[in-house]
Protein backbone atom coordinates (compact mmCIF):
# COMPACT_ATOMS: atom_id res chain seq x y z
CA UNK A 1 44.60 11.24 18.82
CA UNK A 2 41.77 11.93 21.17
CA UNK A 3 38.88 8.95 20.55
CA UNK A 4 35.52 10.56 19.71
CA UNK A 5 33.48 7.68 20.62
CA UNK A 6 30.33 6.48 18.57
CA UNK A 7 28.03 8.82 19.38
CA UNK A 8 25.27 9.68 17.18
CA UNK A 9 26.66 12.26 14.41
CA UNK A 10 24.66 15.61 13.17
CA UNK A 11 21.83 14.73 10.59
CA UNK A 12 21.22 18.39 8.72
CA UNK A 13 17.37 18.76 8.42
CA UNK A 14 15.37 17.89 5.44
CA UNK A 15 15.57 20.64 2.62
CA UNK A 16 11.86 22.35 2.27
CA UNK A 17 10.13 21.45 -0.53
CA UNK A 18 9.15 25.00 -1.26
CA UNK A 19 10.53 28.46 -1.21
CA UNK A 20 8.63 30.59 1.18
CA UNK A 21 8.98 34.49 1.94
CA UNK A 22 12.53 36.20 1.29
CA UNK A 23 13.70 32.89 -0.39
CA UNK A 24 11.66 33.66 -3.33
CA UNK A 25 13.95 35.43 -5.62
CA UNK A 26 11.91 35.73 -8.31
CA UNK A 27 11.22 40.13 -9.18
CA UNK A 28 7.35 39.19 -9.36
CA UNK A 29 5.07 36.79 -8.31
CA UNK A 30 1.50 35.35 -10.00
CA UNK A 31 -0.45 35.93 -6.03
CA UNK A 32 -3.25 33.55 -4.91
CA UNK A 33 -4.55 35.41 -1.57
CA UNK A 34 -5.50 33.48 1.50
CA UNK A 35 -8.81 33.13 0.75
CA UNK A 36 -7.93 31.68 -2.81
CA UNK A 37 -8.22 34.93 -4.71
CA UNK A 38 -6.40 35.57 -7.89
CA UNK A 39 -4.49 38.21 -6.90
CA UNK A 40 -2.90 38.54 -10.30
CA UNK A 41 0.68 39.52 -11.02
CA UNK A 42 2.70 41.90 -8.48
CA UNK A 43 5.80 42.55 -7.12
CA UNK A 44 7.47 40.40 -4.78
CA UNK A 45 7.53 42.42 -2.31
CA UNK A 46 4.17 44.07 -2.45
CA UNK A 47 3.65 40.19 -2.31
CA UNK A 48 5.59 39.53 0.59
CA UNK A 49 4.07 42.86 2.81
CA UNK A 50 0.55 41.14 2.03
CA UNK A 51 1.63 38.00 3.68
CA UNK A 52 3.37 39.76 6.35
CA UNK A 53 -0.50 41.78 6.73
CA UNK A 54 -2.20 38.45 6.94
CA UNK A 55 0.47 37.33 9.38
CA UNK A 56 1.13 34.20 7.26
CA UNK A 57 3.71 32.99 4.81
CA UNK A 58 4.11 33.59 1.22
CA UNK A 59 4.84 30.22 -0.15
CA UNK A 60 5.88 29.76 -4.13
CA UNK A 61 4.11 26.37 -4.91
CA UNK A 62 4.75 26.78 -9.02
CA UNK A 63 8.61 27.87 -9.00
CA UNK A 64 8.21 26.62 -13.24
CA UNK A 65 5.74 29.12 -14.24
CA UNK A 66 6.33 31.88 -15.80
CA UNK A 67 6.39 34.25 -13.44
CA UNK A 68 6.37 31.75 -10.62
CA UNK A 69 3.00 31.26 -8.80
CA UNK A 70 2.99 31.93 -4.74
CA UNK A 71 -0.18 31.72 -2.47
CA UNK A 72 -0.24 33.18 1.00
CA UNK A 73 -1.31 30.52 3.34
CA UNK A 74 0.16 29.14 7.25
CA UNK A 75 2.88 27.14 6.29
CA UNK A 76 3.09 25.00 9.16
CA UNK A 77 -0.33 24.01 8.39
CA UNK A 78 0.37 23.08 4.36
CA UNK A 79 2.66 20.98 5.48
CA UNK A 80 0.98 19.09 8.30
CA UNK A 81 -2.02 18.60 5.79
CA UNK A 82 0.73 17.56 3.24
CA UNK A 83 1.87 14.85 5.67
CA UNK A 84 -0.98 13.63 6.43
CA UNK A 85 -2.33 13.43 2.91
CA UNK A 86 0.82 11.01 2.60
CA UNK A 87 0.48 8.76 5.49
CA UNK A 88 -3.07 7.88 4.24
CA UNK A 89 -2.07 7.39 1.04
CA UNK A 90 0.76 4.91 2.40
CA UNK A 91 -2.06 3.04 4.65
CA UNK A 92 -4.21 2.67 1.49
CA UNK A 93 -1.82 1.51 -0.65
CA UNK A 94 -1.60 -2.24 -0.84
CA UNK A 95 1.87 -4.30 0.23
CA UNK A 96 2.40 -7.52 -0.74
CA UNK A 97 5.41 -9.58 1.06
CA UNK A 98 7.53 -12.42 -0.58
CA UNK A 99 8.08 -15.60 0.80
CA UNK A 100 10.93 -17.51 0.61
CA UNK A 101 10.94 -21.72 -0.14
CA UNK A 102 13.80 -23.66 -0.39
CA UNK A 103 14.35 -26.72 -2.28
CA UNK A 104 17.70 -28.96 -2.22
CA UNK A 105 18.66 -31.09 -5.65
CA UNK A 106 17.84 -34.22 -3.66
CA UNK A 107 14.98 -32.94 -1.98
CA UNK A 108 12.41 -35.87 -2.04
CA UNK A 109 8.54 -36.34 -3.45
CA UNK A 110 7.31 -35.63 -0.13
CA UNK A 111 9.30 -32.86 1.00
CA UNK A 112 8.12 -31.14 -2.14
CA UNK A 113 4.44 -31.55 -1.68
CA UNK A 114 4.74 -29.49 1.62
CA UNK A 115 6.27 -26.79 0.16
CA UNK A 116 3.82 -26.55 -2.81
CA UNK A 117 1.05 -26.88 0.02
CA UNK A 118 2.96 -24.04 1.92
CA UNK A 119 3.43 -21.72 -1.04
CA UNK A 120 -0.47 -22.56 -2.07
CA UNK A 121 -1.36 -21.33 1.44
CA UNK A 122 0.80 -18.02 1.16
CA UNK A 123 -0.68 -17.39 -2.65
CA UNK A 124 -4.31 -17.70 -1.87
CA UNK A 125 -3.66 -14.82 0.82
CA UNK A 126 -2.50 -12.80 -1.67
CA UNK A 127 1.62 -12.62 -1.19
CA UNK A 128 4.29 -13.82 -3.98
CA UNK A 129 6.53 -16.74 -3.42
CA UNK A 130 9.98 -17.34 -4.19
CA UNK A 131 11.46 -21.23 -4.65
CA UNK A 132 15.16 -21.13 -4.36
CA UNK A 133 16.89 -24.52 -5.16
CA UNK A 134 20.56 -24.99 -3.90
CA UNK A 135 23.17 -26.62 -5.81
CA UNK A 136 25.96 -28.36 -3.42
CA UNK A 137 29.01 -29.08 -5.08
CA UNK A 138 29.06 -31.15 -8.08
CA UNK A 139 25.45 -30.30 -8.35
CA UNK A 140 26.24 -27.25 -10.34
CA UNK A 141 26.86 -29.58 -13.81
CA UNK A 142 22.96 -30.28 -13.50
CA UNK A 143 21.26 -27.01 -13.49
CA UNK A 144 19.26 -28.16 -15.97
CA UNK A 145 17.43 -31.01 -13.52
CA UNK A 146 16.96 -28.50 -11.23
CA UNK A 147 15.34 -26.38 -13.53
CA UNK A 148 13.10 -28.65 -14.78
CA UNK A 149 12.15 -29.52 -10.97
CA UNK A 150 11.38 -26.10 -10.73
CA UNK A 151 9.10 -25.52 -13.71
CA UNK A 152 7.30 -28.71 -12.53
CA UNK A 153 6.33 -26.77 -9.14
CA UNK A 154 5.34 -23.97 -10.80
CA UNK A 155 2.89 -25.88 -12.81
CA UNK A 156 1.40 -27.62 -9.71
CA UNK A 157 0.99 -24.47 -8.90
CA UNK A 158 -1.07 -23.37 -11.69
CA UNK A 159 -4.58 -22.88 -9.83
CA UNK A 160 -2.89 -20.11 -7.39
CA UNK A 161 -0.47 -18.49 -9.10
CA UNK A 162 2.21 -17.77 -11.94
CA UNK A 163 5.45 -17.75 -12.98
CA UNK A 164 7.43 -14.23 -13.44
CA UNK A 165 9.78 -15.20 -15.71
CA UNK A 166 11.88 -18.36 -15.75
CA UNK A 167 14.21 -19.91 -13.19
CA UNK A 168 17.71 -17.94 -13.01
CA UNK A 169 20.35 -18.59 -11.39
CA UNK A 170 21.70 -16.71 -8.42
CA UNK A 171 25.30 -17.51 -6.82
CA UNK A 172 24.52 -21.13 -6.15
CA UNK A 173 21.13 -21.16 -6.06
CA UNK A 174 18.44 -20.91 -8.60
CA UNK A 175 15.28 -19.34 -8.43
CA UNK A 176 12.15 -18.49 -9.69
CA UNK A 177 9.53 -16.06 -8.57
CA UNK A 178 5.68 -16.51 -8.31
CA UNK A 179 2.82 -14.23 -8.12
CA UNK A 180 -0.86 -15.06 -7.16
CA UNK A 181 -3.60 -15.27 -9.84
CA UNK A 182 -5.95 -13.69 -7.38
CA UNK A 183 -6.74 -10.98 -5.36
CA UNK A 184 -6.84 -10.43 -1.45
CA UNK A 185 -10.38 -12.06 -0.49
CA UNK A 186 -12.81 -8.81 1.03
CA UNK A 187 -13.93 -9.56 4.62
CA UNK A 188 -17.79 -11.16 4.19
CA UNK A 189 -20.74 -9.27 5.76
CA UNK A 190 -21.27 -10.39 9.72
CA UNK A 191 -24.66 -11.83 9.98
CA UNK A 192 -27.27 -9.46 12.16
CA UNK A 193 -27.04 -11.13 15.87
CA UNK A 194 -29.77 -12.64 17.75
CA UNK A 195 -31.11 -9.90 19.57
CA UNK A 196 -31.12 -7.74 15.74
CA UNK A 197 -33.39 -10.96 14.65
CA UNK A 198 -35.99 -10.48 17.33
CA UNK A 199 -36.15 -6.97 16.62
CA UNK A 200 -37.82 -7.36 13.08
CA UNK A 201 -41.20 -7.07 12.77
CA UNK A 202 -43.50 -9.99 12.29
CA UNK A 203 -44.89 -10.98 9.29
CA UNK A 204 -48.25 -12.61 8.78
CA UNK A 205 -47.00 -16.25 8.49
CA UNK A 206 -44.75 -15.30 11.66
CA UNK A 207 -48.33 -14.88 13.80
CA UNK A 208 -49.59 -17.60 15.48
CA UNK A 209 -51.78 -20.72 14.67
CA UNK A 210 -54.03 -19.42 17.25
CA UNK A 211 -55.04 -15.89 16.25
CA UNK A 212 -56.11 -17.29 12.87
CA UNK A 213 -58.16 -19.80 14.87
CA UNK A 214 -60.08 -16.69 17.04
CA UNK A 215 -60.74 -14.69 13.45
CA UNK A 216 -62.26 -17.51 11.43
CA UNK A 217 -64.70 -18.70 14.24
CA UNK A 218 -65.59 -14.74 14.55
CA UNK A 219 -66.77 -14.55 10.68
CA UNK A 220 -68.68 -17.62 11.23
């Protein structure tokens, strides 16, 4: 059998969200014209020689109405708008990461406190944290020790953040999730710079000792 290699196999394009021009198989249409017109209800394709007029496409953007509603418009261009309404929707949109903290049964006093100072650190900038505690060998008849160890880190941990849930076990490890109390700090205000400071006018108590000097001998 002749080897075909690894190459990179045939990805079929994305299906179009929307049925435009001689895919629309519905007998009539509810037309929006290009200039957002209600057309009203006609024909398909008294529909589809408008569009072809306008030298756009008819695209049917209500397939579930009854009769389905279908706006003449550049299709290229919905789309690119469409896109791009997404991708600044997806830069809004607010992602928190979680961060992962392990713990061993025997992990000692002061290994502990750097953790909880770690996950502190990682809640007050807004992500989640997630404590996993491994159980080596025997280990596994004292889950319940390492639960309480892990309820008594989420209460130092009070001030930052909160539990989700309780601790649960996963394979050999058991773990329990944590999500801050508060919110991403804004960025503060930057103070005016030196050269905006000297700009401002000055006020009467900003004059000089002087001038005040030169006025009151004058009135005298």
């Amino acid at each position: 059998m002749a080897y075909r290699g690894r190459g990179p196999r045939f990805v079929p394009p994305p299906e179009e969200q929307h049925r435009i021009n001689r895919k629309i198989r519905a007998p009539q249409v509810r037309l929006i014209g290009a200039d957002g017109s209600q057309v009203g209800i006609v024909p398909i394709a008294d529909a589809l020689k408008r569009a072809e007029e306008a030298q756009l496409d008819l695209v049917e953007i209500a397939e579930t109405a009854s009769p389905p509603v279908c706006r003449i418009l550049d299709y290229g261009k919905f789309k690119y708008q469409q896109h791009k309404k997404e991708s600044e929707a997806k830069k809004k949109a607010t992602t928190t990461t979680v961060k992962e903290l392990r713990l061993g049964y025997r992990t000692d006093s002061g290994d502990i406190k750097r953790q909880i100072e770690k996950a502190r650190q990682f809640l007050e900038a807004g992500d989640r944290v997630k404590f996993l505690l491994r159980f080596r060998g025997r280990e596994m008849a004292y889950q319940d020790l390492g639960r309480k160890k892990l309820l008594e880190v989420c209460d130092a941990l009070g001030d930052a953040g909160s539990a989700e849930g309780v601790p649960r076990m996963e394979g050999r490890m058991m773990g329990i999730l944590l999500a801050p109390t508060k919110k991403r700090a804004k960025p503060k205000a930057v103070a005016p710079s030196g050269s905006e400071a000297d700009a401002k006018p000055a006020t009467d108590s900003d004059k000089p000792a002087a001038e005040s000097v030169a006025t009151e001998s004058a009135v005298s």
